[in-house]
Protein backbone atom coordinates (compact mmCIF):
# COMPACT_ATOMS: atom_id res chain seq x y z
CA UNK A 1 7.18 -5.98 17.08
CA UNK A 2 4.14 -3.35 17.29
CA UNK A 3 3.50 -4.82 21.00
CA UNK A 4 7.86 -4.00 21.53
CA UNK A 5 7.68 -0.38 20.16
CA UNK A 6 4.34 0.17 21.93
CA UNK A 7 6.29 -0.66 25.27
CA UNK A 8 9.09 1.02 24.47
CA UNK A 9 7.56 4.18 23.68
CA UNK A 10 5.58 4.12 27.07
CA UNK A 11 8.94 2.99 28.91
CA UNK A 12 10.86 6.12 27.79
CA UNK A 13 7.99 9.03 26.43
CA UNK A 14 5.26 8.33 28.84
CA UNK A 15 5.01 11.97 29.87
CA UNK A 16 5.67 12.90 25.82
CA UNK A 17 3.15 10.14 25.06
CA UNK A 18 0.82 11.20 28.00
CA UNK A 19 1.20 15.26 26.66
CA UNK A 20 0.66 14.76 23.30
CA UNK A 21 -3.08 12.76 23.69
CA UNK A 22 -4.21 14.82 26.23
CA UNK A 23 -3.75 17.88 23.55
CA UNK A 24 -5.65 15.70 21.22
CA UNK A 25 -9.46 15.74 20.26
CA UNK A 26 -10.59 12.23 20.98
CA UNK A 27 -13.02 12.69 17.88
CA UNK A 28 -10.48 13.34 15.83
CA UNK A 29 -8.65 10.56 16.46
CA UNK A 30 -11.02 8.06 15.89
CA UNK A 31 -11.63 9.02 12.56
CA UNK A 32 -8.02 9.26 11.79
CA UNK A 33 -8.20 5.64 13.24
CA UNK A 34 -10.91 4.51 10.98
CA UNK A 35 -9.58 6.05 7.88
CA UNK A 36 -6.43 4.48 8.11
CA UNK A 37 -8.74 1.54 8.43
CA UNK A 38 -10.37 2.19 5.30
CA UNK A 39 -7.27 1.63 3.26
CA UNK A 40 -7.79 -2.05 2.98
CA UNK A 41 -11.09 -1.09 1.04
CA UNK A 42 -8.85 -0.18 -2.35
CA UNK A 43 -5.54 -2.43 -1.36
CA UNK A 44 -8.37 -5.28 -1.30
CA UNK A 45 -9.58 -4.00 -4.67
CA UNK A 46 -6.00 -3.97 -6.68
CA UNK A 47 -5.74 -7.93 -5.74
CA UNK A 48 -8.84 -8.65 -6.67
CA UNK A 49 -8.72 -7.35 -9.99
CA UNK A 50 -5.19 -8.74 -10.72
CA UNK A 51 -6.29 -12.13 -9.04
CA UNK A 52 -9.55 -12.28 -11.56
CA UNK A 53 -6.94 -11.28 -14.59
CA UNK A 54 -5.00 -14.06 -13.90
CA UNK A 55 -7.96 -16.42 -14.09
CA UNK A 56 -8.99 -16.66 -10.61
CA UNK A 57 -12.32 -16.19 -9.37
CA UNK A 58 -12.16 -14.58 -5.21
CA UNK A 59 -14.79 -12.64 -4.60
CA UNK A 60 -14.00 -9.42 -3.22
CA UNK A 61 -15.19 -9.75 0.40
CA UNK A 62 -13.36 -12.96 0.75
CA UNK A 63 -10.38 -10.66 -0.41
CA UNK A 64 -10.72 -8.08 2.17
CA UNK A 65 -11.42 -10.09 5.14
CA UNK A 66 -7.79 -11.94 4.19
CA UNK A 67 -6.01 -8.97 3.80
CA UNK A 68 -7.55 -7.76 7.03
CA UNK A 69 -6.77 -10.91 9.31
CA UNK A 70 -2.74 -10.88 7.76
CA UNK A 71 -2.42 -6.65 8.04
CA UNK A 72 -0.42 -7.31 11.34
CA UNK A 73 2.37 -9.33 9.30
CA UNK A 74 2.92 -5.82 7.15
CA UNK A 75 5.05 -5.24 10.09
CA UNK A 76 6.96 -8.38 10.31
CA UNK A 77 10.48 -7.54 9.27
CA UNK A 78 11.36 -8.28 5.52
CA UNK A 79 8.61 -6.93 3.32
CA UNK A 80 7.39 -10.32 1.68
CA UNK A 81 4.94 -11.10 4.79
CA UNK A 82 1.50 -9.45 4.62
CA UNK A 83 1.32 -10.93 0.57
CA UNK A 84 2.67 -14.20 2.03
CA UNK A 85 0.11 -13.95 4.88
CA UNK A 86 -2.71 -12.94 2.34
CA UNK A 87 -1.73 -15.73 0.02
CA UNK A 88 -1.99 -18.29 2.11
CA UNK A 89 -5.23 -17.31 3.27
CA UNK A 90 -6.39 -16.78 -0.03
CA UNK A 91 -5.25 -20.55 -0.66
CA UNK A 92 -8.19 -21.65 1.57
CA UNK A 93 -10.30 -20.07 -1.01
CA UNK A 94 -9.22 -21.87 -3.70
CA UNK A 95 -6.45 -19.37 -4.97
CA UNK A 96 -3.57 -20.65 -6.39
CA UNK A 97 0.39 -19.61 -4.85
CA UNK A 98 1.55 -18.80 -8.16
CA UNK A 99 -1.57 -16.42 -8.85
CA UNK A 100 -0.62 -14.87 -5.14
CA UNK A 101 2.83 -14.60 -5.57
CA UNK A 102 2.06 -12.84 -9.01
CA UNK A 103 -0.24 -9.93 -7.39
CA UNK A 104 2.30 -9.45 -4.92
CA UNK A 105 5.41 -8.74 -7.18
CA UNK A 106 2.85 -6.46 -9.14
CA UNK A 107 2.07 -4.68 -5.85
CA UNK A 108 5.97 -3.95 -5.27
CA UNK A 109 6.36 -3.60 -9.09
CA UNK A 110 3.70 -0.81 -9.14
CA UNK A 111 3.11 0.35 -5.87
CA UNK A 112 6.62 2.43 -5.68
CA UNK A 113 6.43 4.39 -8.79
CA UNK A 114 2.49 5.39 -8.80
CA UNK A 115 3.47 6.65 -5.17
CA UNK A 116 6.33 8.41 -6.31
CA UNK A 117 4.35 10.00 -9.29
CA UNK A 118 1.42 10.89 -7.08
CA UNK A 119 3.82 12.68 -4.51
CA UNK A 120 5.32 14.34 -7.65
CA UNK A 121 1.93 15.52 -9.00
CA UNK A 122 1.20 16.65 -5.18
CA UNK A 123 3.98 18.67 -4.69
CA UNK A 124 4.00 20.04 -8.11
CA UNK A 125 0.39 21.12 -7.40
CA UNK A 126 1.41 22.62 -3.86
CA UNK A 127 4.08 24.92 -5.83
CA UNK A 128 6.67 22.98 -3.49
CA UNK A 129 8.16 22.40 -7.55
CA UNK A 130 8.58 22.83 -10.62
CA UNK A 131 5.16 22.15 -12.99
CA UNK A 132 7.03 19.97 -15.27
CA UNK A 133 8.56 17.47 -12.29
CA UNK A 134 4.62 16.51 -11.70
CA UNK A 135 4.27 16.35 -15.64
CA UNK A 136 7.55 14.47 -16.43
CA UNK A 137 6.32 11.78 -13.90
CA UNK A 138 3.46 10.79 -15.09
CA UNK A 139 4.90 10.83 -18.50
CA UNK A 140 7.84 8.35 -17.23
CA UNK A 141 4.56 6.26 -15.66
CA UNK A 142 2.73 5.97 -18.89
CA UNK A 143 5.47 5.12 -20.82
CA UNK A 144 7.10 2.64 -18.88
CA UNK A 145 3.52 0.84 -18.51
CA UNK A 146 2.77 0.69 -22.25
CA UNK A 147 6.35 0.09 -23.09
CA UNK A 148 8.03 -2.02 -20.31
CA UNK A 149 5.44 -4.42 -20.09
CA UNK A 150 8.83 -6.69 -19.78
CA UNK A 151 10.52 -5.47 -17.08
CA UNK A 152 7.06 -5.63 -14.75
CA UNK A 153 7.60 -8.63 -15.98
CA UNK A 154 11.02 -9.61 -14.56
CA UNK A 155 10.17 -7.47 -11.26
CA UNK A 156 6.94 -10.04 -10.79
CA UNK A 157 9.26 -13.53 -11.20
CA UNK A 158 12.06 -12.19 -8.95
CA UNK A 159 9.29 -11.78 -6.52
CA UNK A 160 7.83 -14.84 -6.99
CA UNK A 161 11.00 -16.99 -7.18
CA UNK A 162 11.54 -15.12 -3.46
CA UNK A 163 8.66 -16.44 -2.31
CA UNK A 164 9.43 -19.98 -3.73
CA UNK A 165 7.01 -20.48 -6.28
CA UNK A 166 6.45 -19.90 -9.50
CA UNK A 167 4.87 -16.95 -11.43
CA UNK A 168 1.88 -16.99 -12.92
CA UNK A 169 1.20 -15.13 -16.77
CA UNK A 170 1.41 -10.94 -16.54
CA UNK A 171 -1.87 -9.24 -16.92
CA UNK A 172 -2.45 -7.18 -20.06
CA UNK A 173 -1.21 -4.03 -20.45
CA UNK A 174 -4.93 -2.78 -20.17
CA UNK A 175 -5.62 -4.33 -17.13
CA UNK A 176 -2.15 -2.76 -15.64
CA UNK A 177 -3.39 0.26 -16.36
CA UNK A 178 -6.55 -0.03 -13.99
CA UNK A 179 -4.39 -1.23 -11.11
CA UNK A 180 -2.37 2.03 -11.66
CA UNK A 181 -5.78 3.81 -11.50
CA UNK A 182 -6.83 2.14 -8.13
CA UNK A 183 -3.32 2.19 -6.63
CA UNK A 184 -3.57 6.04 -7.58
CA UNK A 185 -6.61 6.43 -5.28
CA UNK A 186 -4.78 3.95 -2.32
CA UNK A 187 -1.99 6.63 -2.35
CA UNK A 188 -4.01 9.81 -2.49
CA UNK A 189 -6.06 8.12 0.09
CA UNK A 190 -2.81 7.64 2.34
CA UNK A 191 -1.58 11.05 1.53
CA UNK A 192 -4.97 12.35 2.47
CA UNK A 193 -4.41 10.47 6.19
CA UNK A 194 -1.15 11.82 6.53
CA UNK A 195 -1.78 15.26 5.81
CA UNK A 196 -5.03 14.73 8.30
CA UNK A 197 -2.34 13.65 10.62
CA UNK A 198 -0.12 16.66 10.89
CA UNK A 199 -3.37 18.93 10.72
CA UNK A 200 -4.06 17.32 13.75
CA UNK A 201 -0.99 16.55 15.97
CA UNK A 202 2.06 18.24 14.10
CA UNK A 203 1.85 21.34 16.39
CA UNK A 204 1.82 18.96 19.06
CA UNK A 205 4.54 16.65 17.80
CA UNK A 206 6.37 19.13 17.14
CA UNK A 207 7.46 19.18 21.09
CA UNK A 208 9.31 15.95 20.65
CA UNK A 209 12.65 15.68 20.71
């Protein structure tokens, strides 16, 4: 699909396409390049920790280099790929399904909200809104981890009966709140990129159209 758009976009915006890098600072791309890179460092990290929680034992590179060789299915059409990919990777190691198809229901479980509340925090901070919108959201965040331990719950077996498998026990509610801590940095680490990005090529991109 990449390889599809990729043709596409030099089939009908070469001269866009052509424009818009040659108003670009090579430099500056590269590390935009490599920092997007980087992101695997803390998405490695969350499934390590919830893997060990759930009684597993992967070491951390063996994580990373398995979420590294699946990142191309994160664009495979139906959102259950790159933890399917990962899994069964990780099941070379020794991981079980169920423990796999646990981390990624908590992923989808958490990953939404904590980016939600960190945009709402952002924003609020930027003066784009009100004080109490950042506030509120964090408030909503804390309470629904120390109180709705059971509907994590229910979000983590739908995913896992969608992957065909069964789901393995929840993590404690301690242990939820350090993944919310590392998927914090993840998305202030991908809002970092993206406001990188339009530092870098939104006067350009801005010619599009």
């Amino acid at each position: 699909m990449v390889a599809v758009l990729a043709a596409w976009l030099a089939a009908t915006r070469w001269n866009d396409m052509s424009a818009l890098v040659d108003d670009l600072s090579p430099g500056l791309l590269v590390v935009l390049v490599a920092g997007s890179c980087l992101l695997l460092i803390p998405n490695a990290a969350f499934w390590t920790l919830a893997l060990r929680s759930l009684g597993e034992h992967p070491r951390y590179g063996t994580v990373l280099h398995a979420s590294a060789r699946a990142l191309l299915t994160r664009y495979v059409p139906g959102g259950i790929w790159y933890a399917a990919g990962r899994g069964t990777l990780l099941k070379r190691h020794g991981v079980s399904v169920a423990a796999s198809a646990t981390v990624g229901g908590l992923e989808l479980a958490l990953g939404a909200p904590v980016a939600i509340v960190v945009g709402a925090v952002l924003l609020a901070a930027s003066g784009a809104v009100d004080p109490w919108v950042g506030v509120g959201a964090v408030v909503v965040l804390l309470a629904v981890l120390s109180l709705g331990g059971s509907l994590v719950g229910r979000l983590v077996a739908w995913w896992a009966r969608r992957r065909g498998g069964e789901a393995a026990a929840i993590p404690p509610t301690t242990t939820l709140f350090r993944l919310v801590a590392v998927l914090v940095g993840y998305w202030l680490a991908i809002g970092t990129l993206f406001w990188a990005y339009l530092e870098v090529v939104g006067s350009t991109a801005t010619g599009w159209g």
